[in-house]
Protein backbone atom coordinates (compact mmCIF):
# COMPACT_ATOMS: atom_id res chain seq x y z
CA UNK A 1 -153.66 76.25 -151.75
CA UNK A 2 -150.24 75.92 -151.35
CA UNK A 3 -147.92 75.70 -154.43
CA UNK A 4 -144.53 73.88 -154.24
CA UNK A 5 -141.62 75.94 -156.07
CA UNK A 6 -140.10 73.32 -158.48
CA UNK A 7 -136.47 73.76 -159.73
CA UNK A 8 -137.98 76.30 -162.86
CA UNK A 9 -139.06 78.42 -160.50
CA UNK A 10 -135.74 78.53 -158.31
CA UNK A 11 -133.98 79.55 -161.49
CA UNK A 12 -136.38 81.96 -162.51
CA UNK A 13 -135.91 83.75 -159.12
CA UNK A 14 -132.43 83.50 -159.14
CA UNK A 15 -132.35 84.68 -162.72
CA UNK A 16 -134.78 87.86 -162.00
CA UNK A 17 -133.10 89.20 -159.41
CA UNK A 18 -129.17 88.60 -160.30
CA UNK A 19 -130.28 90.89 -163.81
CA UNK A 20 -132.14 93.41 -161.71
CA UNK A 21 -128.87 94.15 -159.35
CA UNK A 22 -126.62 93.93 -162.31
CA UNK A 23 -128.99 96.44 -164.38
CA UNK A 24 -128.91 98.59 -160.91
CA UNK A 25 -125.39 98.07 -160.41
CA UNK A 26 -123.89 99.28 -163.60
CA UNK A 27 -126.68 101.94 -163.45
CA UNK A 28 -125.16 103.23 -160.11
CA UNK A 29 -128.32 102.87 -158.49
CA UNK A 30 -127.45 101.89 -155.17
CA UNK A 31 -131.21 102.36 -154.03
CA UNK A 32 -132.17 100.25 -156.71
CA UNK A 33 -130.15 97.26 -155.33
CA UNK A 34 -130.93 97.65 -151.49
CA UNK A 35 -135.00 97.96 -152.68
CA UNK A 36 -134.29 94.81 -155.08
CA UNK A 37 -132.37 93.11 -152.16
CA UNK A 38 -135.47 93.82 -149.87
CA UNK A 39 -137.55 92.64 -152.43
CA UNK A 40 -135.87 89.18 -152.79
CA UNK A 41 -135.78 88.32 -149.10
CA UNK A 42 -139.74 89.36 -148.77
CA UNK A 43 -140.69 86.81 -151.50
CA UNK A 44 -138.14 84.42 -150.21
CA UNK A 45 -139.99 84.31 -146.75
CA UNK A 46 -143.29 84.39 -148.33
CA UNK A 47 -141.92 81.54 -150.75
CA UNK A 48 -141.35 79.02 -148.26
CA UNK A 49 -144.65 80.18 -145.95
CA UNK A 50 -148.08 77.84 -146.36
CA UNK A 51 -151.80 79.44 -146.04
CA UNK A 52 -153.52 79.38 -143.02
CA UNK A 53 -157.23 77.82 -142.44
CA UNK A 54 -159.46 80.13 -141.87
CA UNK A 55 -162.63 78.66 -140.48
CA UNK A 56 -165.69 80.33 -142.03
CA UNK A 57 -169.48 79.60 -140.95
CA UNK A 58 -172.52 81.06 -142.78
CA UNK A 59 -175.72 81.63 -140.93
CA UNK A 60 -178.54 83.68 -141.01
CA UNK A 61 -177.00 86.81 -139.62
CA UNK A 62 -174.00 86.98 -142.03
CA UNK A 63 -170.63 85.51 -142.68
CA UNK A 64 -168.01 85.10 -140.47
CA UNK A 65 -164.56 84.49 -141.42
CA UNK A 66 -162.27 83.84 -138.47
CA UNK A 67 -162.47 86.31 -135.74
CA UNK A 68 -164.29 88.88 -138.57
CA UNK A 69 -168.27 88.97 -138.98
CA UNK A 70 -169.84 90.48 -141.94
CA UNK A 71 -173.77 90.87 -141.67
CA UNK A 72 -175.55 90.46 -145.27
CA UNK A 73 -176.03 94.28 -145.25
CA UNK A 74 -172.41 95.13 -145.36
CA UNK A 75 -172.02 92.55 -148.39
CA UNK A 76 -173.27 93.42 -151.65
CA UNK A 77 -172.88 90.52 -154.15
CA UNK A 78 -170.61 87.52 -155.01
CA UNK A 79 -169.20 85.25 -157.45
CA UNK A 80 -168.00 81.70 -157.74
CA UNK A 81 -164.47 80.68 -159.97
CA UNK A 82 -164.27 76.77 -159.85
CA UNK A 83 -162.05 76.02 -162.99
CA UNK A 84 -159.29 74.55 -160.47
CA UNK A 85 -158.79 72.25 -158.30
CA UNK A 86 -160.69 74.10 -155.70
CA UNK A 87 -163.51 76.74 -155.51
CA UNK A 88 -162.82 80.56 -155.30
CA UNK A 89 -165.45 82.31 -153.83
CA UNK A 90 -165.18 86.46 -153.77
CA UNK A 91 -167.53 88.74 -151.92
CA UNK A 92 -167.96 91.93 -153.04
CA UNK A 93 -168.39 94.34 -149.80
CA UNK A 94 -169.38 97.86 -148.62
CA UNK A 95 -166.01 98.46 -147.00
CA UNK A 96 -164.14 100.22 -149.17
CA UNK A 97 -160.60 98.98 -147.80
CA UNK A 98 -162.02 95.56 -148.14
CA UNK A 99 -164.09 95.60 -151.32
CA UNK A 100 -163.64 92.08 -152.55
CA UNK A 101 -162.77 89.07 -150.18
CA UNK A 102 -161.86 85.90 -151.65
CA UNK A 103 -161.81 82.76 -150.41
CA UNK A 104 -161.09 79.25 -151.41
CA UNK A 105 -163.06 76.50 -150.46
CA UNK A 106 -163.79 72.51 -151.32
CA UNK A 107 -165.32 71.69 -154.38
CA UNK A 108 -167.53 69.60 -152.78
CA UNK A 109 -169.13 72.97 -150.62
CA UNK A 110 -169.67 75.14 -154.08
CA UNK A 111 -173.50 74.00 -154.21
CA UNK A 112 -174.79 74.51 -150.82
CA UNK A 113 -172.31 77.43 -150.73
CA UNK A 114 -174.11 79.12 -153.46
CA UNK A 115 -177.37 78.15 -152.24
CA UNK A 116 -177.43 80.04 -149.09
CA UNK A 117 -175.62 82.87 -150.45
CA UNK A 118 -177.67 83.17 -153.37
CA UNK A 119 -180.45 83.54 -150.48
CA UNK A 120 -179.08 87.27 -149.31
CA UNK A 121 -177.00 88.40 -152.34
CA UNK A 122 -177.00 89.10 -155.57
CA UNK A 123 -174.35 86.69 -158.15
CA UNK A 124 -171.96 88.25 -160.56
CA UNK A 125 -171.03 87.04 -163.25
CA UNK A 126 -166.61 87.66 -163.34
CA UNK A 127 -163.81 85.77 -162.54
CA UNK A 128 -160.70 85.31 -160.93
CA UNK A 129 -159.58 88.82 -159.96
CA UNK A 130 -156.16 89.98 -161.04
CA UNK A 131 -154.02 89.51 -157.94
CA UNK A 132 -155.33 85.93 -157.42
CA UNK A 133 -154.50 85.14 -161.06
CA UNK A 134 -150.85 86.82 -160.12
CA UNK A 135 -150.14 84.80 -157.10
CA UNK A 136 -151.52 82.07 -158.83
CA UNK A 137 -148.55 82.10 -161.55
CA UNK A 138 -146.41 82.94 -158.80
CA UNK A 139 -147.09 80.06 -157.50
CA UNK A 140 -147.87 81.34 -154.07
C-alpha cells in the first residue's frame, strides 16, 4: 500500500537529517555527512516512489509471483496478518536468501487464500515481521 507523507512527516525528515549533519559537522566527520547526505536522497526517491502490482496465481504446482515460480516443495509454511486495511501474507521458504516473502493482498482473498494454501503448507502462528512493521511507520 502506498502511504502519503503528510506535513509531520516532512518535518520529521527535515528535522532528522539537519541534526545528523550538524552532529557530523561539528564532529568533523566529513564521511559522516556525505553517508547522511546519501542517505537522505535514497529515502527521498524512495519517498515519493508507489508499489508495484505484482500479479500472483496459485495452482496446483506452486506459487508464482510475477516472473518467479515457487513449487510447494521449496515453501515450507505461512502465515496470515490482517489487522489492517489489507491482508499480509508471508511465506516462509527453503531459500535461504529469500526465507520469508511477504505479500499484501485484498481482504476479500484472505479465505480462499488460506484455503488452498493451507492445502500444501503448514500455518504459523506470528505476525508482522520487523521490517514490514518499520516501513510501515515509515510510512513507505
Amino acid at each position: 500500500a502506498y502511504h502519503s507523507k503528510g506535513i509531520v512527516w516532512w518535518i520529521g525528515f527535515f528535522l532528522f537529517f539537519c541534526t545528523l549533519l550538524a552532529v557530523f559537522y561539528y564532529s568533523n566527520f566529513w564521511w559522516g555527512i556525505i553517508y547522511t547526505i546519501l542517505l537522505a536522497a535514497i529515502i527521498l526517491i524512495y519517498s515519493f516512489r508507489k508499489p508495484r502490482e505484482i500479479l500472483c496465481k496459485i495452482d496446483e504446482k506452486g506459487f508464482k509471483i510475477g516472473t518467479r515460480f515457487f513449487e510447494w516443495g521449496e515453501m515450507v509454511s505461512f502465515w496470515l496478518v490482517s489487522d489492517m486495511p489489507y491482508t499480509l501474507l508471508y511465506i516462509r521458504t527453503t531459500n535461504k536468501i529469500l526465507s520469508i516473502i511477504s505479500i499484501e493482498i485484498p481482504i476479500n482473498k484472505t479465505e480462499s487464500i488460506f484455503e488452498i494454501l493451507s492445502k500444501h503448507l503448514a500455518i504459523e502462528n506470528q505476525g508482522e515481521i520487523a521490517i514490514d512493521k518499520l516501513t510501515r511507520i515509515l510510512r513507505f
